[in-house]
PDB file of N, CA and C in Angstrom:
ATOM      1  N   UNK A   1       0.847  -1.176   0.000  1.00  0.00           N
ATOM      2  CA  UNK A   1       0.000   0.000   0.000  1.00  0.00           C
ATOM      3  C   UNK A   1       0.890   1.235   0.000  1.00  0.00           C
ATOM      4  N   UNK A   2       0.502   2.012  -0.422  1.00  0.00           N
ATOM      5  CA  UNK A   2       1.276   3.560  -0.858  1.00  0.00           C
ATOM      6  C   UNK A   2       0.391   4.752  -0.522  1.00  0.00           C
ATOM      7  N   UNK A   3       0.811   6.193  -0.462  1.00  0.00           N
ATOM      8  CA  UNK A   3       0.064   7.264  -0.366  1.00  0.00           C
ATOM      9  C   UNK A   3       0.187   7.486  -1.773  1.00  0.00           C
ATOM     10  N   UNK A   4      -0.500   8.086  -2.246  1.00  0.00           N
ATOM     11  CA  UNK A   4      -0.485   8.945  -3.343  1.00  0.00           C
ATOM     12  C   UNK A   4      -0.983  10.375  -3.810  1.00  0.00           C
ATOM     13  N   UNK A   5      -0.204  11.379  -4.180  1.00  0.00           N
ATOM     14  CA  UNK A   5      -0.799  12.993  -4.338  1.00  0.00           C
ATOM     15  C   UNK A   5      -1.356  12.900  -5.410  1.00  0.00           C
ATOM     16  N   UNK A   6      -2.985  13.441  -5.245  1.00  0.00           N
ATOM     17  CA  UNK A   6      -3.583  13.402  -6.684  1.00  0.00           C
ATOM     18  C   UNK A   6      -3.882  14.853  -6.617  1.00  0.00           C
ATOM     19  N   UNK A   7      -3.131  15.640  -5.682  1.00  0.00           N
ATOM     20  CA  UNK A   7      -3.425  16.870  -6.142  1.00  0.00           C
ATOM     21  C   UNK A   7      -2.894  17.665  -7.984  1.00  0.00           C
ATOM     22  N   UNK A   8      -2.126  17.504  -8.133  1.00  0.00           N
ATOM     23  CA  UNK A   8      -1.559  17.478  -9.458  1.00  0.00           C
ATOM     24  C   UNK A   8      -2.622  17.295 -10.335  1.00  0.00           C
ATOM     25  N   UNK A   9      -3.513  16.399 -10.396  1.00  0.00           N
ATOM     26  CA  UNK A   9      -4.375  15.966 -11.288  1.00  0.00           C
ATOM     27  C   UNK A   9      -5.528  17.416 -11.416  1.00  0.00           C
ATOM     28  N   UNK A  10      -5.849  17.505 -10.301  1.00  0.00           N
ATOM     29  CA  UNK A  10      -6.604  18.628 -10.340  1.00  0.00           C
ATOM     30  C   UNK A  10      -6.265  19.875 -10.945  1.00  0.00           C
ATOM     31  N   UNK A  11      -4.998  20.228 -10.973  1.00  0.00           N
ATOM     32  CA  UNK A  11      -4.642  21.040 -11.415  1.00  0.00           C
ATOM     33  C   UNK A  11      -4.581  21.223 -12.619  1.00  0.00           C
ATOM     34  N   UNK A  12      -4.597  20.498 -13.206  1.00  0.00           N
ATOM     35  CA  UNK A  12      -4.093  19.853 -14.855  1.00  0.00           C
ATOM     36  C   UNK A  12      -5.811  19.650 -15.780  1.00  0.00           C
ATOM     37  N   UNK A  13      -7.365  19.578 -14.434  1.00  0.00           N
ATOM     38  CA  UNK A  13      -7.991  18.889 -15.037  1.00  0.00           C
ATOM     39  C   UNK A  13      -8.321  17.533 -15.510  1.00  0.00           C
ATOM     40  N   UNK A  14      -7.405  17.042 -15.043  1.00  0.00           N
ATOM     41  CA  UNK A  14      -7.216  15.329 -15.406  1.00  0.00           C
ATOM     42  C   UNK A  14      -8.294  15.008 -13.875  1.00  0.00           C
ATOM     43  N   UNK A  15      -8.495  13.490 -14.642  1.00  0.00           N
ATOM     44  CA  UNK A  15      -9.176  12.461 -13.877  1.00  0.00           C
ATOM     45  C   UNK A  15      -8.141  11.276 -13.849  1.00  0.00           C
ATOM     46  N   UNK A  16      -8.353  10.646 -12.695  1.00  0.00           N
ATOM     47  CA  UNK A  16      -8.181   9.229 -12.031  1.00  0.00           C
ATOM     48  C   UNK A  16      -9.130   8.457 -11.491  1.00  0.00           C
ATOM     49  N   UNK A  17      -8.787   7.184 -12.409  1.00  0.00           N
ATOM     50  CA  UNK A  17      -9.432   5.936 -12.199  1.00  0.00           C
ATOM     51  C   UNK A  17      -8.762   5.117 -12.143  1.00  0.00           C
ATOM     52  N   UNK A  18      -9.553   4.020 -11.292  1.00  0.00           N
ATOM     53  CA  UNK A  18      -8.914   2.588 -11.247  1.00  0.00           C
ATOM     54  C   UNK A  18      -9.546   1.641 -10.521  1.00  0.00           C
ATOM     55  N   UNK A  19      -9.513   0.018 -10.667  1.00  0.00           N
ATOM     56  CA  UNK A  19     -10.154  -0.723 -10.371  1.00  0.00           C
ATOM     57  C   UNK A  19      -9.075  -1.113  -9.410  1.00  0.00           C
ATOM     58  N   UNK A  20      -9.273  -1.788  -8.126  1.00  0.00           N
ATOM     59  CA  UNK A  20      -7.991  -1.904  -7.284  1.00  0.00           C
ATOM     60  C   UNK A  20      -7.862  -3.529  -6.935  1.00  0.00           C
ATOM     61  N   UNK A  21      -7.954  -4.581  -7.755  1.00  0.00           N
ATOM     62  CA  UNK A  21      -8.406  -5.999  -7.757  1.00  0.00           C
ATOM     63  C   UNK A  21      -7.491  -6.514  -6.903  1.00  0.00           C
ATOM     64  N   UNK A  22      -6.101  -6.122  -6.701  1.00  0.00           N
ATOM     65  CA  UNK A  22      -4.944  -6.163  -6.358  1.00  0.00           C
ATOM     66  C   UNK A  22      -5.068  -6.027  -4.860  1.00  0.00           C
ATOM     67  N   UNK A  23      -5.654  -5.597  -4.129  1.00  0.00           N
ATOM     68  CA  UNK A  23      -6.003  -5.546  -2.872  1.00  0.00           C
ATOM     69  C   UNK A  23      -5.659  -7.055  -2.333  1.00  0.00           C
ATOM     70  N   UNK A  24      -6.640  -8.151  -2.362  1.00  0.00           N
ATOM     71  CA  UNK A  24      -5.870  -9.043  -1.830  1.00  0.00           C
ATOM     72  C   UNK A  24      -4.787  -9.600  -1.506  1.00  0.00           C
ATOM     73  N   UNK A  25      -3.892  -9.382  -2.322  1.00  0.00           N
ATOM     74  CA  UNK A  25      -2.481  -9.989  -2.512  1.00  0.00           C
ATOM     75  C   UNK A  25      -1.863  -9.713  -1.327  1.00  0.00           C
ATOM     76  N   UNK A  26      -1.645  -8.487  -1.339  1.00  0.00           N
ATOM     77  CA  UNK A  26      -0.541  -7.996  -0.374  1.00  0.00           C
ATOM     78  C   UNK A  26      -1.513  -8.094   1.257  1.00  0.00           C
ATOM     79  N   UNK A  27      -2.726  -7.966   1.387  1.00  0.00           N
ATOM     80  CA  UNK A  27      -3.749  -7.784   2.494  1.00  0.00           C
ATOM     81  C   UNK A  27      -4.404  -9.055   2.861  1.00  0.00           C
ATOM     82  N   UNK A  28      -4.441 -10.027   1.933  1.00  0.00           N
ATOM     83  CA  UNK A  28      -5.726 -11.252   2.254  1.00  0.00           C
ATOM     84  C   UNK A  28      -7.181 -10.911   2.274  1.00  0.00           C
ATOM     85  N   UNK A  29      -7.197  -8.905   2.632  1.00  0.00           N
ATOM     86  CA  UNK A  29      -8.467  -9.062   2.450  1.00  0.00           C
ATOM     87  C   UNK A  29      -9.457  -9.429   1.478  1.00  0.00           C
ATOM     88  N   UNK A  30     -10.731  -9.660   1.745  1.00  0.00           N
ATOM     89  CA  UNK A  30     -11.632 -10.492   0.279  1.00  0.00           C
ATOM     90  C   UNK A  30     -11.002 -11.181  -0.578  1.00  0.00           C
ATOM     91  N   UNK A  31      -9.955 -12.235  -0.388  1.00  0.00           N
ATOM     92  CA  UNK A  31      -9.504 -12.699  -1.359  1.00  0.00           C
ATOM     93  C   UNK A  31      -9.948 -14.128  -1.583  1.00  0.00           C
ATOM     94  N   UNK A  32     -10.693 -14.448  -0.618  1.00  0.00           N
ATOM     95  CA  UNK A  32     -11.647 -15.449  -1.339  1.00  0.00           C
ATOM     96  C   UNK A  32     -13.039 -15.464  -2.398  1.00  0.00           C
ATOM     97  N   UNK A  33     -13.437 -14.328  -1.808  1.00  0.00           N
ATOM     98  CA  UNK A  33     -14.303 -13.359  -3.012  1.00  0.00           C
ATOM     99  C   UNK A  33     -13.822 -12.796  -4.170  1.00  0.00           C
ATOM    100  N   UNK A  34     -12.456 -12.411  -4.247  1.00  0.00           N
ATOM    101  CA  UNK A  34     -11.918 -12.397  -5.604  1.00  0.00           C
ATOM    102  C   UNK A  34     -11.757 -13.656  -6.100  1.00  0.00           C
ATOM    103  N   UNK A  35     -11.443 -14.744  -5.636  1.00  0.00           N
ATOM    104  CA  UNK A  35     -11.032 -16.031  -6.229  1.00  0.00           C
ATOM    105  C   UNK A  35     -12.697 -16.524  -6.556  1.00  0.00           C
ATOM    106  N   UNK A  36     -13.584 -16.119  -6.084  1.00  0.00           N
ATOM    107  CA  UNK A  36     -14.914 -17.008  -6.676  1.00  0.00           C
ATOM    108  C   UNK A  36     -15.230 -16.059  -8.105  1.00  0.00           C
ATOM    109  N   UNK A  37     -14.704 -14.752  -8.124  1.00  0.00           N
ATOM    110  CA  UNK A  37     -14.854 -14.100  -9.227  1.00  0.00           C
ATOM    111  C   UNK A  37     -14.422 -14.604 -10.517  1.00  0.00           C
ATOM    112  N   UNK A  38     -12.732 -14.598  -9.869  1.00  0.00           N
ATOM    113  CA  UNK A  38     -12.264 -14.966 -11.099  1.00  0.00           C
ATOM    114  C   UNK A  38     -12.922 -16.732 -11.857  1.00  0.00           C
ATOM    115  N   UNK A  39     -12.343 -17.229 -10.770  1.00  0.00           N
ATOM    116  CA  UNK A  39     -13.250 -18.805 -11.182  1.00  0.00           C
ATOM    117  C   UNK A  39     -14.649 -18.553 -11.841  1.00  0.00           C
ATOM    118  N   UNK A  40     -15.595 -17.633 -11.392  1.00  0.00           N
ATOM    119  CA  UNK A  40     -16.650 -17.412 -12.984  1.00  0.00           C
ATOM    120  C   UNK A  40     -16.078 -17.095 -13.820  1.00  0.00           C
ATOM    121  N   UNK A  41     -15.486 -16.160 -13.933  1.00  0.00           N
ATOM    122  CA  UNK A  41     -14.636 -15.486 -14.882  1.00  0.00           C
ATOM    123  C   UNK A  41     -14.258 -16.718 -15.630  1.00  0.00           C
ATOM    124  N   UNK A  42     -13.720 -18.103 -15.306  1.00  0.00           N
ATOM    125  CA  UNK A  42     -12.990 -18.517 -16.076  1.00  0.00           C
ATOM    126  C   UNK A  42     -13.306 -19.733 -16.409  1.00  0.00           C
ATOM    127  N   UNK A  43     -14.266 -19.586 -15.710  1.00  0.00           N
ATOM    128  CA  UNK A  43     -15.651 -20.366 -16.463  1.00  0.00           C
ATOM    129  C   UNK A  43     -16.747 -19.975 -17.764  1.00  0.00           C
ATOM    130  N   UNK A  44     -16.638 -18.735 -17.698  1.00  0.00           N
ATOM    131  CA  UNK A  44     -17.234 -18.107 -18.821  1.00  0.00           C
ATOM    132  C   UNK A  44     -16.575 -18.169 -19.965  1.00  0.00           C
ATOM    133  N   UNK A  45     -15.079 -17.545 -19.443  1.00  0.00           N
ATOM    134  CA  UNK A  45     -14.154 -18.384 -20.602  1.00  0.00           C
ATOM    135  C   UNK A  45     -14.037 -19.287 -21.037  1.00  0.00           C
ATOM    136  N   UNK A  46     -13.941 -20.306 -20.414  1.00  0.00           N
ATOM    137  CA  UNK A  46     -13.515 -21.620 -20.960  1.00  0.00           C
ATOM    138  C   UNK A  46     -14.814 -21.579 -21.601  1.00  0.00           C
ATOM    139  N   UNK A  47     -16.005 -21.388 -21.398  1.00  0.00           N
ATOM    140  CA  UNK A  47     -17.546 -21.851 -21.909  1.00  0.00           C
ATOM    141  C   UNK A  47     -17.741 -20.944 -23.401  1.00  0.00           C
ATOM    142  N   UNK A  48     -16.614 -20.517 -23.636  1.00  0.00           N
ATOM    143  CA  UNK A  48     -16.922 -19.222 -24.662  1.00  0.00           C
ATOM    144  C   UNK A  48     -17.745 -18.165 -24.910  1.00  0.00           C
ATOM    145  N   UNK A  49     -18.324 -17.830 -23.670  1.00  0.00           N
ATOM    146  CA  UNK A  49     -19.075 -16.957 -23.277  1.00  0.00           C
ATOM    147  C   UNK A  49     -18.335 -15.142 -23.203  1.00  0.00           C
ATOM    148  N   UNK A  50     -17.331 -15.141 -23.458  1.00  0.00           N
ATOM    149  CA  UNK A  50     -17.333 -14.054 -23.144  1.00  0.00           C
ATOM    150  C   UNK A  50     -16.687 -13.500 -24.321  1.00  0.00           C
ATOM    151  N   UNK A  51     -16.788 -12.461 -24.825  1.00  0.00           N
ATOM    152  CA  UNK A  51     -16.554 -12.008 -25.846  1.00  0.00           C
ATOM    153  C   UNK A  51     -16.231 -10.247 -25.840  1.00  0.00           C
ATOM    154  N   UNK A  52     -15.094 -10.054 -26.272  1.00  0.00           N
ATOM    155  CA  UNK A  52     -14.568  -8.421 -25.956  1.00  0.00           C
ATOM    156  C   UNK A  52     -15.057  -7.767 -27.013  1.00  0.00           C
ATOM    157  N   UNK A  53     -15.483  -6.518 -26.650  1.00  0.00           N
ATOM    158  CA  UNK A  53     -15.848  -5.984 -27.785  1.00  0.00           C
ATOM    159  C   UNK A  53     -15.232  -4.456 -27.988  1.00  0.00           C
ATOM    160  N   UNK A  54     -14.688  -4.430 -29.518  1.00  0.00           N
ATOM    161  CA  UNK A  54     -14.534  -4.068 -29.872  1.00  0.00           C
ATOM    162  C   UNK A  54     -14.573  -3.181 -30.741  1.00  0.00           C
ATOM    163  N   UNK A  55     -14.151  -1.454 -30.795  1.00  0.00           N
ATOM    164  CA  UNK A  55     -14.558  -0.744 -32.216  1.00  0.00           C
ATOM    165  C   UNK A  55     -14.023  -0.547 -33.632  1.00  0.00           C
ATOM    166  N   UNK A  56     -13.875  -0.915 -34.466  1.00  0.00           N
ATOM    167  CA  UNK A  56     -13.105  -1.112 -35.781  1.00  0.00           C
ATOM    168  C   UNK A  56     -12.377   0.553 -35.369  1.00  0.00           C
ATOM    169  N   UNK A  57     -13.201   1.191 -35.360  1.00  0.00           N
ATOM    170  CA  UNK A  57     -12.199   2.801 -35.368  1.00  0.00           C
ATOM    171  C   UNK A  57     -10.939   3.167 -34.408  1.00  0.00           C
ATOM    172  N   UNK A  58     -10.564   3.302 -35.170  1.00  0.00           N
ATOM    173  CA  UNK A  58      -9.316   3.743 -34.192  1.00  0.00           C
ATOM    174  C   UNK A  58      -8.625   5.391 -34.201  1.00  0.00           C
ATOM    175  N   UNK A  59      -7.716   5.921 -33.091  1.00  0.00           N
ATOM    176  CA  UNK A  59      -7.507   7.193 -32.831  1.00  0.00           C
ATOM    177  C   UNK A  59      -6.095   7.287 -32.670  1.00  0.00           C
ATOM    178  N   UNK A  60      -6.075   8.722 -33.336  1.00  0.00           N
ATOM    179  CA  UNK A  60      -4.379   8.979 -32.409  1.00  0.00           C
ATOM    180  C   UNK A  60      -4.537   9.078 -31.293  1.00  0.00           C
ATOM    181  N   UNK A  61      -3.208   9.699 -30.423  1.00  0.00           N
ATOM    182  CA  UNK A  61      -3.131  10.468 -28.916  1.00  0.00           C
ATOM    183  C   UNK A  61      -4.069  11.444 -28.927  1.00  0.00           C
ATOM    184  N   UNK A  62      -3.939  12.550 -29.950  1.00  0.00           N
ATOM    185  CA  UNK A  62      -4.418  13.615 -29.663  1.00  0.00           C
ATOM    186  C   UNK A  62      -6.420  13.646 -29.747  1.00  0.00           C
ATOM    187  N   UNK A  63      -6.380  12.247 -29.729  1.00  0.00           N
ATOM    188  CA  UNK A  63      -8.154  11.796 -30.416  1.00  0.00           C
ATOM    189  C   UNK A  63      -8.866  11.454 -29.167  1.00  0.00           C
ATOM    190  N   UNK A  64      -8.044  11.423 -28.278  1.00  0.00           N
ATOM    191  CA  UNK A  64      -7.983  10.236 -26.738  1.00  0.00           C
ATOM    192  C   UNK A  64     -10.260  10.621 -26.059  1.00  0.00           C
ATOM    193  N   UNK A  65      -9.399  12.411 -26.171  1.00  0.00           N
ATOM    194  CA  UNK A  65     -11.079  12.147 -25.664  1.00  0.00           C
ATOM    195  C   UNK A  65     -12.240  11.648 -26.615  1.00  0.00           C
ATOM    196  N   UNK A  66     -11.986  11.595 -27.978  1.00  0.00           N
ATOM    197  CA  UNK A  66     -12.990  11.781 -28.927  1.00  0.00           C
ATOM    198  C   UNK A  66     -13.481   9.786 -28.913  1.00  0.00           C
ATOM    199  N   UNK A  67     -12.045   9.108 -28.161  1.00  0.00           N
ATOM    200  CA  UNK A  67     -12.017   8.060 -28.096  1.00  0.00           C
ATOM    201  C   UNK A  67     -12.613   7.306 -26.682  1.00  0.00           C
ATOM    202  N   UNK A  68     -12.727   8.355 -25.897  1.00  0.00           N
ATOM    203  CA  UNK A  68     -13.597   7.498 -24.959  1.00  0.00           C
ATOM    204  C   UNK A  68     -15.059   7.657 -24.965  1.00  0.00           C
ATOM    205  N   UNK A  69     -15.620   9.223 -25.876  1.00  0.00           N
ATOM    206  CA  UNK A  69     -16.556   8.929 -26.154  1.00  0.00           C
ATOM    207  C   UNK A  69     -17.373   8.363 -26.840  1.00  0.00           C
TER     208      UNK A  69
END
């Protein structure tokens, strides 16, 4: 675990995100609840159920926002 300054971000206008799945590892916490996740997870996979989807279009850098919308 770490501190981190997200003041910077504000300044700039930027956003931060993140999914923090990684929690267990180093903590134990919920990490049996992540492990029943993933095991659907990889059950769906194996079942070919899951499927990424994708947009044929693609962007430069400078497209980034035009690309998340």
């Amino acid at each position: 675990m770490g501190a981190h300054s997200l003041a910077s971000l504000s300044v700039r206008a930027a956003t931060y995100s993140g999914v923090f799945t990684q929690r267990p590892m180093p903590t134990g916490e919920g990490r049996e609840r992540h492990g029943e996740i993933l095991r659907a997870a990889t059950a769906l996979a194996d079942a070919g159920l899951l499927r990424p989807i994708l947009d044929e279009q693609t962007f430069r850098i400078e497209q980034a926002t035009k690309a998340h919308e």
